[in-house]
Protein backbone atom coordinates (compact mmCIF):
# COMPACT_ATOMS: atom_id res chain seq x y z
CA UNK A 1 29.89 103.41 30.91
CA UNK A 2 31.26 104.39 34.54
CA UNK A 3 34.99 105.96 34.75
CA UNK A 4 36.56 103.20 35.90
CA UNK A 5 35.29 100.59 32.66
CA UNK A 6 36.15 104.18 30.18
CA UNK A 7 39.86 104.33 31.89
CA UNK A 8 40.05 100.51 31.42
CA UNK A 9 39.57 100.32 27.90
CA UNK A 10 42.13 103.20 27.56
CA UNK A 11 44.40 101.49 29.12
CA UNK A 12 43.96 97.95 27.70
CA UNK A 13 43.85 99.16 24.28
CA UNK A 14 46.31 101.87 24.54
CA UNK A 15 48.33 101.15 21.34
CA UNK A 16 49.12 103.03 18.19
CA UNK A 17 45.63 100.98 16.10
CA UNK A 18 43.49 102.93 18.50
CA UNK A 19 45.30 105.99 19.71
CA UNK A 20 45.39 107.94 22.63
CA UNK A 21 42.83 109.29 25.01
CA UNK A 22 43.41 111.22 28.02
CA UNK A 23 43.03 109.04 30.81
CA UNK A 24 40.46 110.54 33.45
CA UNK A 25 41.05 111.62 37.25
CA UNK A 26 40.27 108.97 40.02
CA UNK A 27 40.44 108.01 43.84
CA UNK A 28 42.94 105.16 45.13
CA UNK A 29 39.15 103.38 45.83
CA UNK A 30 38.95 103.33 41.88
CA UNK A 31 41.97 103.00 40.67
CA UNK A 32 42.34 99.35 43.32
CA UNK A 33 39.08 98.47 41.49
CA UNK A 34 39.87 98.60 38.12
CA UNK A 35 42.92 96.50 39.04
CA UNK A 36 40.94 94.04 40.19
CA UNK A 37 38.45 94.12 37.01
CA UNK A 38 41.14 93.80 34.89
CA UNK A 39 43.03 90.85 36.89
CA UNK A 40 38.68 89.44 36.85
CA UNK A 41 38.82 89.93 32.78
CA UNK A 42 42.31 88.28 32.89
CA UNK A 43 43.28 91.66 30.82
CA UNK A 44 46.62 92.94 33.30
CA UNK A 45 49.24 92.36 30.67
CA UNK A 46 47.56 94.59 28.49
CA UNK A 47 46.65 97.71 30.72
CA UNK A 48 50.42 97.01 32.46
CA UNK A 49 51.83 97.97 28.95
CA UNK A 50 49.13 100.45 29.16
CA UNK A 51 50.64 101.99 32.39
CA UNK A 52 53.65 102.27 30.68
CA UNK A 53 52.72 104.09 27.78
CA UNK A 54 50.78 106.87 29.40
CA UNK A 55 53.45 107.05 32.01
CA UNK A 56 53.40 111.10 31.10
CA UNK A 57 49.71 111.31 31.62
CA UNK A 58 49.05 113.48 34.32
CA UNK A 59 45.73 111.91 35.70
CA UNK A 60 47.43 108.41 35.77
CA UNK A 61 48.08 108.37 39.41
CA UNK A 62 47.56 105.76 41.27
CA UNK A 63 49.40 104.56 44.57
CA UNK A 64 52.99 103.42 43.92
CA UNK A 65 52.64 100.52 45.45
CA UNK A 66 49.86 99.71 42.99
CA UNK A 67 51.78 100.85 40.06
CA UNK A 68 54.37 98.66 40.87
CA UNK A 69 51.79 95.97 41.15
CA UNK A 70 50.77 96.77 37.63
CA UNK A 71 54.28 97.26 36.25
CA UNK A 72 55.38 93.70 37.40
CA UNK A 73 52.81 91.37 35.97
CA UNK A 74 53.90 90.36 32.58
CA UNK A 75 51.85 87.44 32.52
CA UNK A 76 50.49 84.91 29.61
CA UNK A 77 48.36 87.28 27.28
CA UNK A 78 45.23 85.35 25.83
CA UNK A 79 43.74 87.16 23.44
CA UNK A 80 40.29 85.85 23.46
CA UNK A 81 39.95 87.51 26.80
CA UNK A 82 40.86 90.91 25.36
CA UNK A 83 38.10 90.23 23.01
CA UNK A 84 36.10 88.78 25.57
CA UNK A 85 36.32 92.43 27.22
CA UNK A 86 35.89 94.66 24.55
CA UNK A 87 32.59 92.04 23.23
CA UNK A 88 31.47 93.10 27.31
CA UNK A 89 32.22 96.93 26.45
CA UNK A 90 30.25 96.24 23.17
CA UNK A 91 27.59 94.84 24.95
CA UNK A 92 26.82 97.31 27.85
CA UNK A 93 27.08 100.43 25.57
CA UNK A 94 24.54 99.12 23.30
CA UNK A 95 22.42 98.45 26.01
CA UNK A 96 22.90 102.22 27.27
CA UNK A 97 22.50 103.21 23.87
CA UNK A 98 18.71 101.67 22.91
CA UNK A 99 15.99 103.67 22.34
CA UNK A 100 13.39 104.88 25.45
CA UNK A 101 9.55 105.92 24.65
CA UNK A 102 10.29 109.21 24.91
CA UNK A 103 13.24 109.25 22.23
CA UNK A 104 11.27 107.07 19.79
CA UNK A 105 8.29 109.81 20.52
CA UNK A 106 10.43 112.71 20.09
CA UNK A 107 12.04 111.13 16.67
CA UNK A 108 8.30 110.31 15.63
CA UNK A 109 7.00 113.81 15.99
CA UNK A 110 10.51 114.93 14.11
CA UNK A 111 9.85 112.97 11.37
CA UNK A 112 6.27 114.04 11.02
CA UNK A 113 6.97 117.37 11.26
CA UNK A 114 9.73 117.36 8.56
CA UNK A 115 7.07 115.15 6.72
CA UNK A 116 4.85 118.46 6.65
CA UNK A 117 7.52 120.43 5.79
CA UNK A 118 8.73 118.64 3.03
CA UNK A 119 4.51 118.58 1.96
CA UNK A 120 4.16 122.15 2.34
C-alpha cells in the first residue's frame, strides 16, 4: 500500500476503536491527491474529523488552504462507502500479500528441512 492510501486509512479511521498511528510525511502533490481519493471514495467527512483529531501531529501538514478545504466539509456520511473503502484496502493488501514461487519454494524447502530434523 503507497503512503498516500496508508495516511488515508489513518485518517478515515482515526477514532478511539482503532487508535492512533503516526501519520507519515508528504508533498502538497500528495497530500491534494489523497483529497481527491477520499472526495472519489465519498469518505471526506470521515478523514475531516480525522484532520481534526491529529491536529498535534507533526507530519500533518498540508497547505492551509487545503486544510481549510478539509475542515469545512461536513457533509452526509454514508457508511457503506466507509466500508466500501476499507473492503478496497482489504482487497489490495491481500493481493500484495499472496504467495510468489519463490516464497512457496523457500517455505517448501523449510518445511522439508524441519521434516529431517524432526526425523533425525
Amino acid at each position: 500500500m503507497d503512503i498516500i492510501l496508508r495516511n488515508l486509512q489513518r485518517l478515515a479511521f482515526s477514532d478511539e476503536f482503532f487508535g492512533r498511528e503516526h501519520i507519515e510525511p508528504m508533498t502538497e502533490w500528495k497530500w491534494t491527491r489523497l483529497y481527491k481519493l477520499s472526495e472519489a471514495y465519498g469518505i471526506t467527512p470521515w478523514v475531516a474529523d480525522g484532520f481534526r483529531r491529529y491536529a498535534d501531529d507533526f507530519f500533518l501538514q498540508p497547505s492551509d488552504d487545503l486544510r481549510q478545504q478539509f475542515l469545512a466539509l461536513d457533509g452526509e456520511r454514508d457508511p457503506e462507502m466507509l466500508d466500501k473503502f476499507e473492503l478496497m484496502l482489504l482487497r489490495s493488501e491481500s493481493i500484495a500479500n499472496r504467495f510468489t514461487r519463490r516464497s512457496l519454494t523457500a517455505y517448501y524447502n523449510d518445511f522439508i528441512n524441519t521434516i529431517r530434523n524432526i526425523e533425525e
